[in-house]
Protein backbone atom coordinates (compact mmCIF):
# COMPACT_ATOMS: atom_id res chain seq x y z
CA UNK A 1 0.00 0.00 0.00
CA UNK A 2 2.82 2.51 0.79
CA UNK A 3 3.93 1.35 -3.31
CA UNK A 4 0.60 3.42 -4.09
CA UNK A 5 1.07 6.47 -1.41
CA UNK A 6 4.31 7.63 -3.32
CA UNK A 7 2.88 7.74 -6.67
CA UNK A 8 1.73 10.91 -8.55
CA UNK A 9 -1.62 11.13 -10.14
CA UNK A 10 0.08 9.93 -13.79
CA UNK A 11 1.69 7.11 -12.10
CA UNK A 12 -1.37 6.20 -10.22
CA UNK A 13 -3.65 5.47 -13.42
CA UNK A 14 -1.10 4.26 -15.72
CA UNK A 15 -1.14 1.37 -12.74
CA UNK A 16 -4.46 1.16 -12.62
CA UNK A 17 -4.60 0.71 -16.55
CA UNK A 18 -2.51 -2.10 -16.19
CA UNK A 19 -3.93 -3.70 -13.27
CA UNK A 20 -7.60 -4.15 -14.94
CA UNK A 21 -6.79 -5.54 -18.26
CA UNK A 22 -5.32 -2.62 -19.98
CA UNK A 23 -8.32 -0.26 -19.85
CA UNK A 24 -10.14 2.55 -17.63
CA UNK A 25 -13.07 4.41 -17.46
CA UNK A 26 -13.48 7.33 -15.77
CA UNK A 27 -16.35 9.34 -14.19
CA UNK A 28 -17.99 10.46 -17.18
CA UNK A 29 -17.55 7.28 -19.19
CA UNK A 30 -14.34 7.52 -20.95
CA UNK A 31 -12.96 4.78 -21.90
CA UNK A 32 -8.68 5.31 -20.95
CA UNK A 33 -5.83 3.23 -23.10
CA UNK A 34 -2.32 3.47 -22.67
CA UNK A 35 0.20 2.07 -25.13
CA UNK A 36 3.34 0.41 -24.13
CA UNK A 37 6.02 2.27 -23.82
CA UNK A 38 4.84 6.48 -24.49
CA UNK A 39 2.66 8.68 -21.70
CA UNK A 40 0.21 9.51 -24.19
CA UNK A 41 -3.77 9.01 -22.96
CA UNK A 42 -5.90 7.48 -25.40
CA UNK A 43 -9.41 8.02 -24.67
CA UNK A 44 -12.88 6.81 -26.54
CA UNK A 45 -15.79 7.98 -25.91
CA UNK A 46 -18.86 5.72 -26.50
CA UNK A 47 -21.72 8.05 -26.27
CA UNK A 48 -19.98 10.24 -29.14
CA UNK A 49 -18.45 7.37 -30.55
CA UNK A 50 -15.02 9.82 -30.84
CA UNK A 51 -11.23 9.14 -30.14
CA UNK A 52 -8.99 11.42 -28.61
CA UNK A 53 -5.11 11.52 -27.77
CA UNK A 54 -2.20 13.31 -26.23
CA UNK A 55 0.16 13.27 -29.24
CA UNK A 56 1.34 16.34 -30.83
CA UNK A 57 0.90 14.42 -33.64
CA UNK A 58 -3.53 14.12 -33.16
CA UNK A 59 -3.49 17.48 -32.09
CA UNK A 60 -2.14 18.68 -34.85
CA UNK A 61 -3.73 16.56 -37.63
CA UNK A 62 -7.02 17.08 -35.78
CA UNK A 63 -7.08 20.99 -37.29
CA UNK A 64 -6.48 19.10 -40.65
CA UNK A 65 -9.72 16.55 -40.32
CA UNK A 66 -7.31 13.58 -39.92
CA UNK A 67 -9.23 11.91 -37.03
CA UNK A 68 -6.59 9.54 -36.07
CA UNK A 69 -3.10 9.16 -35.12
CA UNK A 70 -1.00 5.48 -34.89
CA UNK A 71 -1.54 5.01 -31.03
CA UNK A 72 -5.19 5.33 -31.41
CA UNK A 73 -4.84 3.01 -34.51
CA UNK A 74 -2.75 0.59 -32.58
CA UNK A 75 -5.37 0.35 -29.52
CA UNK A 76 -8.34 0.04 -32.28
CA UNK A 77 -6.15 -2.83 -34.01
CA UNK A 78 -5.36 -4.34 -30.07
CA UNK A 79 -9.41 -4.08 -29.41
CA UNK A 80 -10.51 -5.58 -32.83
CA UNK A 81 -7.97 -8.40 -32.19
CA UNK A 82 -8.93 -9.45 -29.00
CA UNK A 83 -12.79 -9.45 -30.18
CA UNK A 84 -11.84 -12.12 -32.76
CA UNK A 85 -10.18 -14.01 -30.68
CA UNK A 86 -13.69 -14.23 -28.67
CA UNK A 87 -15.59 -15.03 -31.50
CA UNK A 88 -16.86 -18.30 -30.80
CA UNK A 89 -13.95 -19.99 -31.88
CA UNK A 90 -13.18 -23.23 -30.09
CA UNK A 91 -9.80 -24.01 -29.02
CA UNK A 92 -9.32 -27.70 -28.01
């Protein structure tokens, strides 16, 4: 518990993201992502069906109507993979 006391608010939910099978949602529904290895937060939102990111990179393609950047492809490709793998399929 003391591990947790010492950690800023960053540190905190990037733990947290890791802990509960790479995903958190927040307060207002937000759905956080983190990919291995950069701080960036990757967020979805499921009411408005709309991806965000902390990447100078989204930010500035976003004023261009370029709605994605490669982390938030790399968590859709992560999210569509693991639904296939769900699919019904048996494994014996």
């Amino acid at each position: 518990m003391s591990y947790i006391r010492g950690m800023n608010n960053q540190e905190l939910i990037d733990y947290v993201i890791e802990l509960f099978d790479g995903t958190l949602i927040d307060e207002y529904g937000w759905e956080h992502y983190k990919v291995e290895g950069k701080d960036y937060d990757i967020r979805f939102d499921p009411s408005r069906i709309e991806w965000a990111c902390d990447c100078k990179a989204f930010t500035f393609r976003r004023r261009h109507k370029i709605r994605y950047c490669k982390h938030i492809l790399e968590v859709q490709e992560k999210r569509l993979a693991s639904r296939r793998g769900r699919a019904g399929a048996r494994v014996v």
